[in-house]
C-alpha atoms as a PDB file:
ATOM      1  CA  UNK A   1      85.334  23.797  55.049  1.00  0.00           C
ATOM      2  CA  UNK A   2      86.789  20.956  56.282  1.00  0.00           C
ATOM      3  CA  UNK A   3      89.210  21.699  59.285  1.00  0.00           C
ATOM      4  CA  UNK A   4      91.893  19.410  60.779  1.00  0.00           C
ATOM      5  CA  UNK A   5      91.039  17.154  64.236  1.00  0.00           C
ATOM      6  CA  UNK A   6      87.172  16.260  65.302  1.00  0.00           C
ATOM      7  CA  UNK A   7      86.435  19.057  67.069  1.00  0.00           C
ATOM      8  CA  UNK A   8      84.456  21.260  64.668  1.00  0.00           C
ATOM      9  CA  UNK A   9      82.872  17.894  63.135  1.00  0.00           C
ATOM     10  CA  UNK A  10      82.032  17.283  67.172  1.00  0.00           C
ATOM     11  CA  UNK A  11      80.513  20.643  67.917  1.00  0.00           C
ATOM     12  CA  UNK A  12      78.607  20.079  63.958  1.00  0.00           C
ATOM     13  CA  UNK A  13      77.027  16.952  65.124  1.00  0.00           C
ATOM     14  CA  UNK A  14      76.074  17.749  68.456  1.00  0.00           C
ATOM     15  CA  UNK A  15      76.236  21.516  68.848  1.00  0.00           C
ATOM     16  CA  UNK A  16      78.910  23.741  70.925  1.00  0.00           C
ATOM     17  CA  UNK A  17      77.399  23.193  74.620  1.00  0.00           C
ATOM     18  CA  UNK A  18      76.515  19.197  74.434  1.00  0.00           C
ATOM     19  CA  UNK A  19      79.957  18.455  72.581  1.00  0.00           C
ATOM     20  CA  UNK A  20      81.775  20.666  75.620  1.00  0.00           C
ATOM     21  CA  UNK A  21      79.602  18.007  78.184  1.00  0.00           C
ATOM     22  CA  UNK A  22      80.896  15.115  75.814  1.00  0.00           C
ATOM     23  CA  UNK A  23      84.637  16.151  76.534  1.00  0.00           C
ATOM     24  CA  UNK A  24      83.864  15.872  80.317  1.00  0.00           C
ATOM     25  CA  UNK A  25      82.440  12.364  80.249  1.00  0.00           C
ATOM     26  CA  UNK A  26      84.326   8.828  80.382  1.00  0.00           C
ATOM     27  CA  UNK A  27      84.297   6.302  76.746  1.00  0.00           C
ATOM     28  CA  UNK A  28      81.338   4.259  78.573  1.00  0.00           C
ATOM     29  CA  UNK A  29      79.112   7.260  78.803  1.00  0.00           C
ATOM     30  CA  UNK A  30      80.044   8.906  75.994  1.00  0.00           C
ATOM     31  CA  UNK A  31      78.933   5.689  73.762  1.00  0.00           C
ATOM     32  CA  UNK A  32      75.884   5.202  75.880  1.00  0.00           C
ATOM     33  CA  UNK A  33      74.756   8.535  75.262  1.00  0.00           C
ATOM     34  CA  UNK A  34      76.097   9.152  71.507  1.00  0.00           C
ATOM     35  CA  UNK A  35      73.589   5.674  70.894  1.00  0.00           C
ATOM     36  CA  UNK A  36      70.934   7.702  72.226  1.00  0.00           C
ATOM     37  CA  UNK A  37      71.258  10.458  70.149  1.00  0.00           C
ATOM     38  CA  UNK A  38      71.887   8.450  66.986  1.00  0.00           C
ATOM     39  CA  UNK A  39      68.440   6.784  67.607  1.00  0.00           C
ATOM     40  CA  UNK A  40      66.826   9.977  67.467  1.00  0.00           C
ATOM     41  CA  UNK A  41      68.474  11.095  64.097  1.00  0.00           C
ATOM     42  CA  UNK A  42      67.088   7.990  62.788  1.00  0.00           C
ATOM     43  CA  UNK A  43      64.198   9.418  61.943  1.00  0.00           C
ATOM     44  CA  UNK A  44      62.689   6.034  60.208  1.00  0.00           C
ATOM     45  CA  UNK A  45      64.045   3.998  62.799  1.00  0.00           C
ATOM     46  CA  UNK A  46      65.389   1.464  60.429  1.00  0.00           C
ATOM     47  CA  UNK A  47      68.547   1.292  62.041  1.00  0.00           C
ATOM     48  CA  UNK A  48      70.474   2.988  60.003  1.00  0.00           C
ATOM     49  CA  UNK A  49      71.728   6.884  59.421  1.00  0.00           C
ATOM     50  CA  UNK A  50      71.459   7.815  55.926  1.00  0.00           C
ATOM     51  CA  UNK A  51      73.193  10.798  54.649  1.00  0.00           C
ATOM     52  CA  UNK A  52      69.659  13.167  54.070  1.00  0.00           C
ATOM     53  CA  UNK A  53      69.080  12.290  58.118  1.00  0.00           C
ATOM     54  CA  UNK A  54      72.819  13.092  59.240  1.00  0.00           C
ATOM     55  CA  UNK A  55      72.029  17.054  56.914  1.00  0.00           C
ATOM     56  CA  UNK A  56      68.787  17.426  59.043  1.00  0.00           C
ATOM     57  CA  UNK A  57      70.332  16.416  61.914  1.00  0.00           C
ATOM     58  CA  UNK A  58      73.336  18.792  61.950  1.00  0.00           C
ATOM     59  CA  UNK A  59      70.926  21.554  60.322  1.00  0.00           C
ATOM     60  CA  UNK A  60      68.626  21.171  63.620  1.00  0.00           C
ATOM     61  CA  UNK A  61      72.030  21.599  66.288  1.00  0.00           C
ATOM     62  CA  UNK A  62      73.010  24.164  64.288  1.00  0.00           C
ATOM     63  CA  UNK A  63      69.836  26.448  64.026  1.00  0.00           C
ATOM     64  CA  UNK A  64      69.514  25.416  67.795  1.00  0.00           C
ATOM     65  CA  UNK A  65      72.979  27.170  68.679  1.00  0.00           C
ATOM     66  CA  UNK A  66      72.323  29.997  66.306  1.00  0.00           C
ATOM     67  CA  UNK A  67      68.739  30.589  68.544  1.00  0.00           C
ATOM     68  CA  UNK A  68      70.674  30.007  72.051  1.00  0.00           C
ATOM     69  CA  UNK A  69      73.430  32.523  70.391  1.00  0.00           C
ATOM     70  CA  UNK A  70      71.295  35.322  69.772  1.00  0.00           C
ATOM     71  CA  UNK A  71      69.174  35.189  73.282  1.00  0.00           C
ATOM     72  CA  UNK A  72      72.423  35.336  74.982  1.00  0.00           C
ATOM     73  CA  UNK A  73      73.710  38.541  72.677  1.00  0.00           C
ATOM     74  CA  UNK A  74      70.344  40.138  72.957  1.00  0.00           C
ATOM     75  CA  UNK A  75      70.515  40.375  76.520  1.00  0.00           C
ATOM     76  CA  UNK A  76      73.962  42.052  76.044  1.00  0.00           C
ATOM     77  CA  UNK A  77      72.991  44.019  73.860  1.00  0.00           C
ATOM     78  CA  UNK A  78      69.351  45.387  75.965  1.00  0.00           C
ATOM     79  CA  UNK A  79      71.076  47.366  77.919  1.00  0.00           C
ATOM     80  CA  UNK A  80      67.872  49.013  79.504  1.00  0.00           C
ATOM     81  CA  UNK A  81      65.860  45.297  79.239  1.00  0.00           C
ATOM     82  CA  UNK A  82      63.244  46.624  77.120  1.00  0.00           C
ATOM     83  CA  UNK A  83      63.501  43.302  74.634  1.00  0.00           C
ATOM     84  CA  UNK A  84      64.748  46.294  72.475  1.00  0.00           C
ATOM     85  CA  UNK A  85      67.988  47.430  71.041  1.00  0.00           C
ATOM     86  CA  UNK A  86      68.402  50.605  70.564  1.00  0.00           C
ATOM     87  CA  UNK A  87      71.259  52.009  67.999  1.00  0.00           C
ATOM     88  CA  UNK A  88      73.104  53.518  71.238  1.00  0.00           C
ATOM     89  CA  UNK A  89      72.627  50.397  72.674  1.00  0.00           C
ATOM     90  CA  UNK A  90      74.225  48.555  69.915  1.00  0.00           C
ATOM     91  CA  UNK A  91      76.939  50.994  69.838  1.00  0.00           C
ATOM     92  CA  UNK A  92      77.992  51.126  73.564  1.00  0.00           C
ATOM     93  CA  UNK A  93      77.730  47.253  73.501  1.00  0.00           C
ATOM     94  CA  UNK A  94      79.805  46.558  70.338  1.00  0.00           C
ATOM     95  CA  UNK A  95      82.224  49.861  70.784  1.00  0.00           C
ATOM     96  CA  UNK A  96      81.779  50.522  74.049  1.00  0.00           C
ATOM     97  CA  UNK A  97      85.368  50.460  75.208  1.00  0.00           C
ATOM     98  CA  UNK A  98      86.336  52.472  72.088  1.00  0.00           C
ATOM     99  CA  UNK A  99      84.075  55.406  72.346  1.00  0.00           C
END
């Protein structure tokens, strides 16, 4: 779904954290670092970014950010810290404030 301004294609190509640090950082850095990661998407180092290297790219931030996503809400979630969650815990963590 395309959405309008760069934001969501910002967060897509470099994931919600690293585009926040992005924001923070002046046009010199910004380019010096973007270069850096556009030499690691190309993964044949030919110079170039072809389309099928872009997809694996954004595939790899994204699955990254969906892994960082649910450490942080399994710790929310553990109430007791016993890397389980229990359907009370779910309940009091999700509802809590209703029940």
């Amino acid at each position: 779904e395309d959405r309008p301004g760069f934001q969501y294609d910002h967060e897509a190509f470099l994931g919600k954290e690293e585009a926040r640090s992005f924001d923070q950082l002046s046009p010199e850095e910004s380019r010096e670092r973007l270069g850096k990661i556009v030499d690691r998407i190309d993964d044949n180092k030919d110079g170039y970014i072809t389309t099928e290297e872009l997809k694996t790219w954004i595939k790899r931030v994204q699955k990254r950010y969906i892994y960082e996503n649910v450490a942080k809400v399994w710790k929310d979630y553990d109430l007791n810290k016993d890397d389980k969650i229990a359907w009370e815990e779910y309940k009091q963590a999700t509802y809590g404030y209703y029940l």
